[in-house]
PDB file of N, CA and C in Angstrom:
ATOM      1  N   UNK A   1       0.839  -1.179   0.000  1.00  0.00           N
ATOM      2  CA  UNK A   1       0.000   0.000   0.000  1.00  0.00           C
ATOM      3  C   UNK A   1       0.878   1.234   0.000  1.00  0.00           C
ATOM      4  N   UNK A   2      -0.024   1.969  -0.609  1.00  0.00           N
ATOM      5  CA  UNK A   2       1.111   3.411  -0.762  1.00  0.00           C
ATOM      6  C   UNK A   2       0.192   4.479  -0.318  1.00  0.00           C
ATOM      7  N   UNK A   3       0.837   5.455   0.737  1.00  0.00           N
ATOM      8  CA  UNK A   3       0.691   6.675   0.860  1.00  0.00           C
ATOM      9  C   UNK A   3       1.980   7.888   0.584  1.00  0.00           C
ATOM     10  N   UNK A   4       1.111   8.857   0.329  1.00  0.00           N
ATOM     11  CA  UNK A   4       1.979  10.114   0.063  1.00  0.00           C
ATOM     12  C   UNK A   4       1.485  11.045   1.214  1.00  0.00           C
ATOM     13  N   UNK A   5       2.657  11.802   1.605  1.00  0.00           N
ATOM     14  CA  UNK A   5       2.079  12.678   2.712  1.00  0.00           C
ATOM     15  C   UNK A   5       3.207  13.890   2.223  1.00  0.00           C
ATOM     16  N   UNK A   6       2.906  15.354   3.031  1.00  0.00           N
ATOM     17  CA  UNK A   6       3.843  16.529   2.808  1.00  0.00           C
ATOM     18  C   UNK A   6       3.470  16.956   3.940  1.00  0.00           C
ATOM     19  N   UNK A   7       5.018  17.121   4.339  1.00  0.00           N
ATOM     20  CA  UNK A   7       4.883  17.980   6.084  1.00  0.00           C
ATOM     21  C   UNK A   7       5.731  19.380   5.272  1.00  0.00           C
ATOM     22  N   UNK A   8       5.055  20.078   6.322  1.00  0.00           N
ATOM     23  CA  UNK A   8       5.855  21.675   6.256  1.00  0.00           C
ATOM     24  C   UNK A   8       6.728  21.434   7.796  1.00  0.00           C
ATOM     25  N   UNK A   9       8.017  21.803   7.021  1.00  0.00           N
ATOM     26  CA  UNK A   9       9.025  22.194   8.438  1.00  0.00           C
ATOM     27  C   UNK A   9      10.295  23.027   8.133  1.00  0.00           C
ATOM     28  N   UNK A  10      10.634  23.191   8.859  1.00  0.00           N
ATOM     29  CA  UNK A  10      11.780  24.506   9.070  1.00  0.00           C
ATOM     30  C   UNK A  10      12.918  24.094   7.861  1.00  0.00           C
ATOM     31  N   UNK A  11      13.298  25.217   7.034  1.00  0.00           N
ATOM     32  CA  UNK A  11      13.760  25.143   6.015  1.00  0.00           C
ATOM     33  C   UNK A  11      15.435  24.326   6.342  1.00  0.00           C
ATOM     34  N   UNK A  12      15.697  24.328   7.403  1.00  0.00           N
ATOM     35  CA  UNK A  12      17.204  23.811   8.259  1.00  0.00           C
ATOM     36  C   UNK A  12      16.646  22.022   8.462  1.00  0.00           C
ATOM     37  N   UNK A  13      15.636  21.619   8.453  1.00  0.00           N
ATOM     38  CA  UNK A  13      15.488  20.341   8.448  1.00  0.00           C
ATOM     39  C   UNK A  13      15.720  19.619   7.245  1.00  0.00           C
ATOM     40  N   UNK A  14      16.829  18.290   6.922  1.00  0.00           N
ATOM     41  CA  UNK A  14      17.079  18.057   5.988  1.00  0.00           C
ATOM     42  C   UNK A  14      16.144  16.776   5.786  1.00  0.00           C
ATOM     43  N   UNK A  15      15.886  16.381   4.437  1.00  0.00           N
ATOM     44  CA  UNK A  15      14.895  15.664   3.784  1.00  0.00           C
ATOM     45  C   UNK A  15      15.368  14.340   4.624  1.00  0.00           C
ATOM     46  N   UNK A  16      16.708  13.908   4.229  1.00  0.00           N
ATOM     47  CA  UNK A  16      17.646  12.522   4.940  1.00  0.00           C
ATOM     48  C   UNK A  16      17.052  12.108   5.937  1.00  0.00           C
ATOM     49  N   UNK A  17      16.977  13.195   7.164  1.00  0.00           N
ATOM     50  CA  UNK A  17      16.362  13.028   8.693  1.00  0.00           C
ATOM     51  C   UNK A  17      15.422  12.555   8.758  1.00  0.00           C
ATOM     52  N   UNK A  18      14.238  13.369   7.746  1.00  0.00           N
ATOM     53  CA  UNK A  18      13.202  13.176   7.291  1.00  0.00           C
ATOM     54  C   UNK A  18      12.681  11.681   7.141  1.00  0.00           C
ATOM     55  N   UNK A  19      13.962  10.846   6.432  1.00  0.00           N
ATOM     56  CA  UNK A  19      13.528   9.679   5.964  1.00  0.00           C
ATOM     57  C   UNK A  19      14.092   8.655   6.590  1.00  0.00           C
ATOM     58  N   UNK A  20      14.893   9.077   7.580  1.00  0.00           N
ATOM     59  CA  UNK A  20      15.814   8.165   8.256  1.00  0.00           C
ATOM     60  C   UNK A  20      14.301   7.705  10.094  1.00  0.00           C
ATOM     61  N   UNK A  21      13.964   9.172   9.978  1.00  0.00           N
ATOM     62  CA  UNK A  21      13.410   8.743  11.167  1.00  0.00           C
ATOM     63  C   UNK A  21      11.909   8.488  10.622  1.00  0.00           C
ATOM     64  N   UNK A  22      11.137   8.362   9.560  1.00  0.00           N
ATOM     65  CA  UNK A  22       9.931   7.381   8.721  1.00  0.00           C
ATOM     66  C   UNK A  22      10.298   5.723   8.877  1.00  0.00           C
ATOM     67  N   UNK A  23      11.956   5.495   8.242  1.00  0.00           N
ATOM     68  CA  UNK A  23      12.419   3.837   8.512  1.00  0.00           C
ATOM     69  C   UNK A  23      12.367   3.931  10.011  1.00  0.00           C
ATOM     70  N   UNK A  24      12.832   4.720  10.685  1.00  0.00           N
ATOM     71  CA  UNK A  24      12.839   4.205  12.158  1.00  0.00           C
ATOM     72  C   UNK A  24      11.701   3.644  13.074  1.00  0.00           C
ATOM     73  N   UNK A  25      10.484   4.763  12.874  1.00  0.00           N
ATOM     74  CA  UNK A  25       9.711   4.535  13.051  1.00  0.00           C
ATOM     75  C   UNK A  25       8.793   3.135  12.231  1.00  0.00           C
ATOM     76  N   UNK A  26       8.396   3.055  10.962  1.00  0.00           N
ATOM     77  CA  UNK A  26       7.818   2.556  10.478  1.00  0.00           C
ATOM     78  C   UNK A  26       8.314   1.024  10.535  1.00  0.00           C
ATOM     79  N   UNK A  27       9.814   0.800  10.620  1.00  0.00           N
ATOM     80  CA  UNK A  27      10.415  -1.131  10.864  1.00  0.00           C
ATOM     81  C   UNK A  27      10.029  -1.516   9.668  1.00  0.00           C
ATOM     82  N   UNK A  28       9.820  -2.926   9.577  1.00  0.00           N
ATOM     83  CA  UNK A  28       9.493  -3.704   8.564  1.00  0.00           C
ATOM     84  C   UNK A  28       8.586  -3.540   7.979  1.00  0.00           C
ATOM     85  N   UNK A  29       7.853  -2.958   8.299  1.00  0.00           N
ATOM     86  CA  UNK A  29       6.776  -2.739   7.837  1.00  0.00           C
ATOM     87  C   UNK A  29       6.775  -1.944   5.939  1.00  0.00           C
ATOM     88  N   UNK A  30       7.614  -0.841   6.356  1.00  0.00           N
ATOM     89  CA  UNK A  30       8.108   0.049   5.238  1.00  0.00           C
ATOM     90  C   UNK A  30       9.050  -0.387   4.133  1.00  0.00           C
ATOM     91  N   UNK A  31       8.276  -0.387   2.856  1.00  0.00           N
ATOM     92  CA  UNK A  31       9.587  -1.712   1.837  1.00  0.00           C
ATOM     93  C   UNK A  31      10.046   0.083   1.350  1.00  0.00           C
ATOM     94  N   UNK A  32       9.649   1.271   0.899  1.00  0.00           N
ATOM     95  CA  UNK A  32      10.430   2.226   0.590  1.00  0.00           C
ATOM     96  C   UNK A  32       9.687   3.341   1.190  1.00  0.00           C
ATOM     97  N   UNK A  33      10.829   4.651   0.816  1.00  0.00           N
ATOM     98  CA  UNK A  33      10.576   5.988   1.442  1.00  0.00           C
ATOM     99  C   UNK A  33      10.914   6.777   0.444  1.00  0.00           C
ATOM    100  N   UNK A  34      10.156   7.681  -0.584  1.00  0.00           N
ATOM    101  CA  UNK A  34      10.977   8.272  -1.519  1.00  0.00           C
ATOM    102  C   UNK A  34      10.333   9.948  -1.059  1.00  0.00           C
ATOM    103  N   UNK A  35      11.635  11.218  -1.398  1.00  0.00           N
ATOM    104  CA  UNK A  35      11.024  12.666  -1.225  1.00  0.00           C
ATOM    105  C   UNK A  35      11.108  12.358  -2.905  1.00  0.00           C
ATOM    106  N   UNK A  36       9.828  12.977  -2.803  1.00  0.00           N
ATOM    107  CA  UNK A  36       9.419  13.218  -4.556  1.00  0.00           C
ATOM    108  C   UNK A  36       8.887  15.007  -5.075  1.00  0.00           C
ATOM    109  N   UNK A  37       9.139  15.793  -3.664  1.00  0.00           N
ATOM    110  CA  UNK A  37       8.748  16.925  -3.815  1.00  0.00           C
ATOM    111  C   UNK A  37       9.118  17.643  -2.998  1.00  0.00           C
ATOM    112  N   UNK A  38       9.944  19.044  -3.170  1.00  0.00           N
ATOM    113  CA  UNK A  38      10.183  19.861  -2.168  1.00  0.00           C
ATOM    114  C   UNK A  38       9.792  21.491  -2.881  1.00  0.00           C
ATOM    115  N   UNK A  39       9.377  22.123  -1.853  1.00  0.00           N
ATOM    116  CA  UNK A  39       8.551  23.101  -2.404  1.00  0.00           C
ATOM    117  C   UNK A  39       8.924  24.494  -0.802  1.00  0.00           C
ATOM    118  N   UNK A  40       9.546  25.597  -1.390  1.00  0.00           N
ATOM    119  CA  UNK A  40       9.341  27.206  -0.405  1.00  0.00           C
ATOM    120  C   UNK A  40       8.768  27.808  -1.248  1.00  0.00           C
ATOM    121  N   UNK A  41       8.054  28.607  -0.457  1.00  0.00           N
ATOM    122  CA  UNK A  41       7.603  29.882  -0.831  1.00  0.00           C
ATOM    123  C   UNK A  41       7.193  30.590   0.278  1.00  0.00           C
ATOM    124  N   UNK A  42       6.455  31.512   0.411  1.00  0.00           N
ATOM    125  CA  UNK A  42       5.864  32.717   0.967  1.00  0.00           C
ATOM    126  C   UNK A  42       4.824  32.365   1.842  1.00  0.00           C
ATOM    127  N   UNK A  43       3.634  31.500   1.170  1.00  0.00           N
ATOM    128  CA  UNK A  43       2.458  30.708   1.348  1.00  0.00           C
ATOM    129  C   UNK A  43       3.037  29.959   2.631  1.00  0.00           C
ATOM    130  N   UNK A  44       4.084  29.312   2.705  1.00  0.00           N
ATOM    131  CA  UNK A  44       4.122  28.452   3.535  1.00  0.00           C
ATOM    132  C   UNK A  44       4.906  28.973   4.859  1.00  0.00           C
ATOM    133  N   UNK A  45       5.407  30.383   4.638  1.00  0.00           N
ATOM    134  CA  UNK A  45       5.580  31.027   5.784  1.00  0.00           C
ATOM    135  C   UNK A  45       7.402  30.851   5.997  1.00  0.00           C
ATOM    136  N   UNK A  46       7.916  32.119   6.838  1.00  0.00           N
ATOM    137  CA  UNK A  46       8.971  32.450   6.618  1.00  0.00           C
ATOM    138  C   UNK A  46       9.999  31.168   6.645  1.00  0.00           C
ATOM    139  N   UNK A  47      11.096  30.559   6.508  1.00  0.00           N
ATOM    140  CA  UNK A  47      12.009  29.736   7.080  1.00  0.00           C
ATOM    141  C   UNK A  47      11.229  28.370   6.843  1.00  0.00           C
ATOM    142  N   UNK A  48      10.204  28.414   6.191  1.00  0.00           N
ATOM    143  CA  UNK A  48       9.745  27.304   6.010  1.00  0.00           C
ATOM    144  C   UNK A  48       9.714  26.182   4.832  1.00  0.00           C
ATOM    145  N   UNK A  49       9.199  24.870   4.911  1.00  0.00           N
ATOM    146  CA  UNK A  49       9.587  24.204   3.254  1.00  0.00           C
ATOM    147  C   UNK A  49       8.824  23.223   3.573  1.00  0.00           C
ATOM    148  N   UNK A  50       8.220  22.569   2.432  1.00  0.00           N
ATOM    149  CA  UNK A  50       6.679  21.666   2.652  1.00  0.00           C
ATOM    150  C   UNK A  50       7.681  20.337   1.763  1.00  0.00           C
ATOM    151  N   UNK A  51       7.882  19.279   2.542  1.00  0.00           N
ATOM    152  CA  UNK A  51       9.071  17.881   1.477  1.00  0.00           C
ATOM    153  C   UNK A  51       7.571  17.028   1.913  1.00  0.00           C
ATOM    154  N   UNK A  52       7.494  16.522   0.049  1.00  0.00           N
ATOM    155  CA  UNK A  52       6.546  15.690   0.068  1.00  0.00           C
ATOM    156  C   UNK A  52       6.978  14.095  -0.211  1.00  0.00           C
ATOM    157  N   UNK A  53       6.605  13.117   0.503  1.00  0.00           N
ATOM    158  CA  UNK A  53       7.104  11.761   0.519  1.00  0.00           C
ATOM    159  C   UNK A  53       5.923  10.621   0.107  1.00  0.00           C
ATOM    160  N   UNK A  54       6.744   9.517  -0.518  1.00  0.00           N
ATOM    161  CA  UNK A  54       5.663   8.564  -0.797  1.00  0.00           C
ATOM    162  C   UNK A  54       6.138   7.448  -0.076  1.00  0.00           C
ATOM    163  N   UNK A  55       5.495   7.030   0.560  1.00  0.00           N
ATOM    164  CA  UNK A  55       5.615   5.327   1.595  1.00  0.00           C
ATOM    165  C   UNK A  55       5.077   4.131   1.412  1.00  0.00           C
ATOM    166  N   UNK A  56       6.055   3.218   0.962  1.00  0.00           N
ATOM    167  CA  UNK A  56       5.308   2.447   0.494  1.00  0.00           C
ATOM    168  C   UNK A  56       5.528   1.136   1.917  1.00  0.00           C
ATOM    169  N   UNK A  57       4.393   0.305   2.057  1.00  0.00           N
ATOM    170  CA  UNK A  57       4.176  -0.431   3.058  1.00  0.00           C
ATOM    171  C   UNK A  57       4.129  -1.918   2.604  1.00  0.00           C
ATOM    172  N   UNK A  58       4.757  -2.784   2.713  1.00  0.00           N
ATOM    173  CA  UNK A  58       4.621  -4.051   2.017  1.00  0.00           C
ATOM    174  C   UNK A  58       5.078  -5.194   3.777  1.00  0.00           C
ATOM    175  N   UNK A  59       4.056  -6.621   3.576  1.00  0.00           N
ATOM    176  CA  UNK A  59       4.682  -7.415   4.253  1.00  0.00           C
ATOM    177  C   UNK A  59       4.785  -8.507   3.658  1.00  0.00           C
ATOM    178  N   UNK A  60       6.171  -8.897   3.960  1.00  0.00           N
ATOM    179  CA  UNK A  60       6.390 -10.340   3.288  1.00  0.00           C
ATOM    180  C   UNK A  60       5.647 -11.803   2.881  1.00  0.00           C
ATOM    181  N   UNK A  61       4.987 -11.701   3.880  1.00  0.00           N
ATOM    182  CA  UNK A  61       4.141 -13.111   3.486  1.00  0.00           C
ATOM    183  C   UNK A  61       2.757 -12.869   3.913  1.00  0.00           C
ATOM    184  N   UNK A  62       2.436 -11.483   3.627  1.00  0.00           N
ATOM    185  CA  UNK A  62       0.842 -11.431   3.908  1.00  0.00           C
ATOM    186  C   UNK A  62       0.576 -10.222   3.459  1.00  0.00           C
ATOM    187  N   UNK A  63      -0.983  -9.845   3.328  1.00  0.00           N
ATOM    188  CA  UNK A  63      -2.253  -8.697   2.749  1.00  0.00           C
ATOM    189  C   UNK A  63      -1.741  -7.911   4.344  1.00  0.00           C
ATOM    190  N   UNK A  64      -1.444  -6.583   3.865  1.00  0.00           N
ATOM    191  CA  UNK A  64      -1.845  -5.847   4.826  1.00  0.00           C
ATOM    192  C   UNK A  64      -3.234  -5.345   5.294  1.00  0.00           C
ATOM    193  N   UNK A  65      -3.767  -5.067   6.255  1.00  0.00           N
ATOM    194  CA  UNK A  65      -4.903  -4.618   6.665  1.00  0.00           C
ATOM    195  C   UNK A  65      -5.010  -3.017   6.846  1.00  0.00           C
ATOM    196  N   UNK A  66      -5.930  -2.095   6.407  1.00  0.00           N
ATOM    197  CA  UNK A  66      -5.986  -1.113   6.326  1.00  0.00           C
ATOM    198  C   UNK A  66      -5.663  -0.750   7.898  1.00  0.00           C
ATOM    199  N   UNK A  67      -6.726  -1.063   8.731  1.00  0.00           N
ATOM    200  CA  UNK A  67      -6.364  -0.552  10.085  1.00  0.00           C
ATOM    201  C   UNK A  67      -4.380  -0.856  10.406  1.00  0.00           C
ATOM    202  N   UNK A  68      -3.711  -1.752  10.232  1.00  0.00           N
ATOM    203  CA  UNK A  68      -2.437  -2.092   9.967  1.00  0.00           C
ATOM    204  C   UNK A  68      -1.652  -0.803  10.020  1.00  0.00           C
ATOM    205  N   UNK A  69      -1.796  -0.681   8.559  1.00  0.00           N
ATOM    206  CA  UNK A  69      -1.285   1.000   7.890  1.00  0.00           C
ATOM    207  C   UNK A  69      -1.510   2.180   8.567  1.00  0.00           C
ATOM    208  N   UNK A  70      -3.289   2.143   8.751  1.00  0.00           N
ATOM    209  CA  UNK A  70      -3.365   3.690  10.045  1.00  0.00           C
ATOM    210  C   UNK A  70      -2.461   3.447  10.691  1.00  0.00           C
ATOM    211  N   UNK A  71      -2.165   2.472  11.696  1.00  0.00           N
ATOM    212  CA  UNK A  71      -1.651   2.607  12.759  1.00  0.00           C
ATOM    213  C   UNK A  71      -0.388   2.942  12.850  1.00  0.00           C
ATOM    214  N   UNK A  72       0.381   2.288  11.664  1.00  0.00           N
ATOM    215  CA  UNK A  72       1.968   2.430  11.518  1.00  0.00           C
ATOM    216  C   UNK A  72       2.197   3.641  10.630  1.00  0.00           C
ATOM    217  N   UNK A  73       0.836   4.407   9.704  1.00  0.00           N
ATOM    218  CA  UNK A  73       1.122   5.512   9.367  1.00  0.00           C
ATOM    219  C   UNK A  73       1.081   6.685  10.198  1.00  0.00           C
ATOM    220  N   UNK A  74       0.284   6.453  11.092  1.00  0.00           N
ATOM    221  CA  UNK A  74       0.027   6.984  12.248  1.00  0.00           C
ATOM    222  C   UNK A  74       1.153   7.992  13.458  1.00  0.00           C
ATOM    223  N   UNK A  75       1.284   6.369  13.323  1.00  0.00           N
ATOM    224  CA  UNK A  75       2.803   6.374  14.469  1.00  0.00           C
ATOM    225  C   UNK A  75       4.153   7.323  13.357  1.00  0.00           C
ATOM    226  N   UNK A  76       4.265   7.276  12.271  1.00  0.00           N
ATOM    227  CA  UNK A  76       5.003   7.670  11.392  1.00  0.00           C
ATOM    228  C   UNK A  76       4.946   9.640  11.528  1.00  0.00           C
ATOM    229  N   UNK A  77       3.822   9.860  11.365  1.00  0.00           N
ATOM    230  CA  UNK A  77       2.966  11.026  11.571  1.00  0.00           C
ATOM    231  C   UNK A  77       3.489  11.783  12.651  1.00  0.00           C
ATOM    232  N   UNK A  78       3.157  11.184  13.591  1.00  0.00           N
ATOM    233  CA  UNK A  78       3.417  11.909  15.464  1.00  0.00           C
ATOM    234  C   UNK A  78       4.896  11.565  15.495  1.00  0.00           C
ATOM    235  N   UNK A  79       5.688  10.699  14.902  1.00  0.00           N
ATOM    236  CA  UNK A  79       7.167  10.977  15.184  1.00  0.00           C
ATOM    237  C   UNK A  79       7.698  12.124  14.226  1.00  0.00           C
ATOM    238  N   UNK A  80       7.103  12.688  13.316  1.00  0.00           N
ATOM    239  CA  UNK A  80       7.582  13.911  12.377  1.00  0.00           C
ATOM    240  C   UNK A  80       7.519  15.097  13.074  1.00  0.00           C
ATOM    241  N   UNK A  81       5.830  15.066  13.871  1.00  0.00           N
ATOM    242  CA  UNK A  81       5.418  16.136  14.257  1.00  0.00           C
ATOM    243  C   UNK A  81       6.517  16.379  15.735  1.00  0.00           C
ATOM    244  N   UNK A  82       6.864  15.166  16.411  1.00  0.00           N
ATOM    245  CA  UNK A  82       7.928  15.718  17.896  1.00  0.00           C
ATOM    246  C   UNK A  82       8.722  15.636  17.375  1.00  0.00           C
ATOM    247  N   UNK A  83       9.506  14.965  16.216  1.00  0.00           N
ATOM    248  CA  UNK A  83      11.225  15.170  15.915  1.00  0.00           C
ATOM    249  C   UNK A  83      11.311  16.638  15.630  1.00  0.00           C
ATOM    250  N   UNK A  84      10.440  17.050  14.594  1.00  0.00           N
ATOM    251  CA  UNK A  84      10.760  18.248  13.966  1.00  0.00           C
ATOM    252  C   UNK A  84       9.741  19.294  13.578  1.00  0.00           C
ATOM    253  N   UNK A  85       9.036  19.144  14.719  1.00  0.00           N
ATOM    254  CA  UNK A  85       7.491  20.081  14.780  1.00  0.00           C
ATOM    255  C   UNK A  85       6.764  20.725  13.057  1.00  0.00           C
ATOM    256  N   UNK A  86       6.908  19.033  12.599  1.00  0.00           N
ATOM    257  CA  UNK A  86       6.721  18.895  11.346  1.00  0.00           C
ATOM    258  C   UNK A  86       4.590  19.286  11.530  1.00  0.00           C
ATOM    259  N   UNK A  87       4.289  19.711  10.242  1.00  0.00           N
ATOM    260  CA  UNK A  87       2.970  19.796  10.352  1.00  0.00           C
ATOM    261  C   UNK A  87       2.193  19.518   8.719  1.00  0.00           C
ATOM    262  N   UNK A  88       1.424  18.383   8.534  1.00  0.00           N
ATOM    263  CA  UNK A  88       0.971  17.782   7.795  1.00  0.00           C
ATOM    264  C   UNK A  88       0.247  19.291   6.596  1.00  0.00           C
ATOM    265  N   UNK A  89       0.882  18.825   5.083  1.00  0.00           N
ATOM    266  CA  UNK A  89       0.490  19.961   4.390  1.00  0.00           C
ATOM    267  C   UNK A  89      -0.775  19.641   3.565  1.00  0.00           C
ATOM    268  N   UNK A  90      -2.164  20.410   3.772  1.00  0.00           N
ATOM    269  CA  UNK A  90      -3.861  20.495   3.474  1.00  0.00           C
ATOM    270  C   UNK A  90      -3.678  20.499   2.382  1.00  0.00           C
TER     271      UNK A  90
END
């Protein structure tokens, strides 16, 4: 299963971190992590930068379950928002 998400965070946060602490969080669960979009401007407010990522979720010998994914996308989510007072982009 694949989701895409875009956090806005401080233009000094590097994408790497970004994706290092998604594998950390996410474990086995996560077969990839790609930034497929990085975007400043004005809109998104001073010092700021919106990196958009796609996650892909695979398990080896079984169907994931949607509730599955919330949960580990979830958990993925709230570790962005305390590492790097990341905030999900509308």
């Amino acid at each position: 299963m694949q989701r895409d998400i875009a956090v806005v965070v401080s233009e000094e946060v590097q994408a790497g971190d970004l994706v290092g602490t998604i594998r950390h969080t996410a474990g086995e669960l996560l077969e990839s992590v790609e930034v497929f979009d990085v975007f400043t401007g004005s809109k998104l407010g001073d010092g700021k930068k919106s990196v958009a990522l796609s996650l892909v979720y695979r398990h080896k010998e079984r169907t994931l379950t949607d509730e599955e994914i919330a949960e580990v996308h979830g958990s993925v989510v709230s570790a962005l928002e305390q590492t790097f007072a990341a905030e999900l982009r509308k």
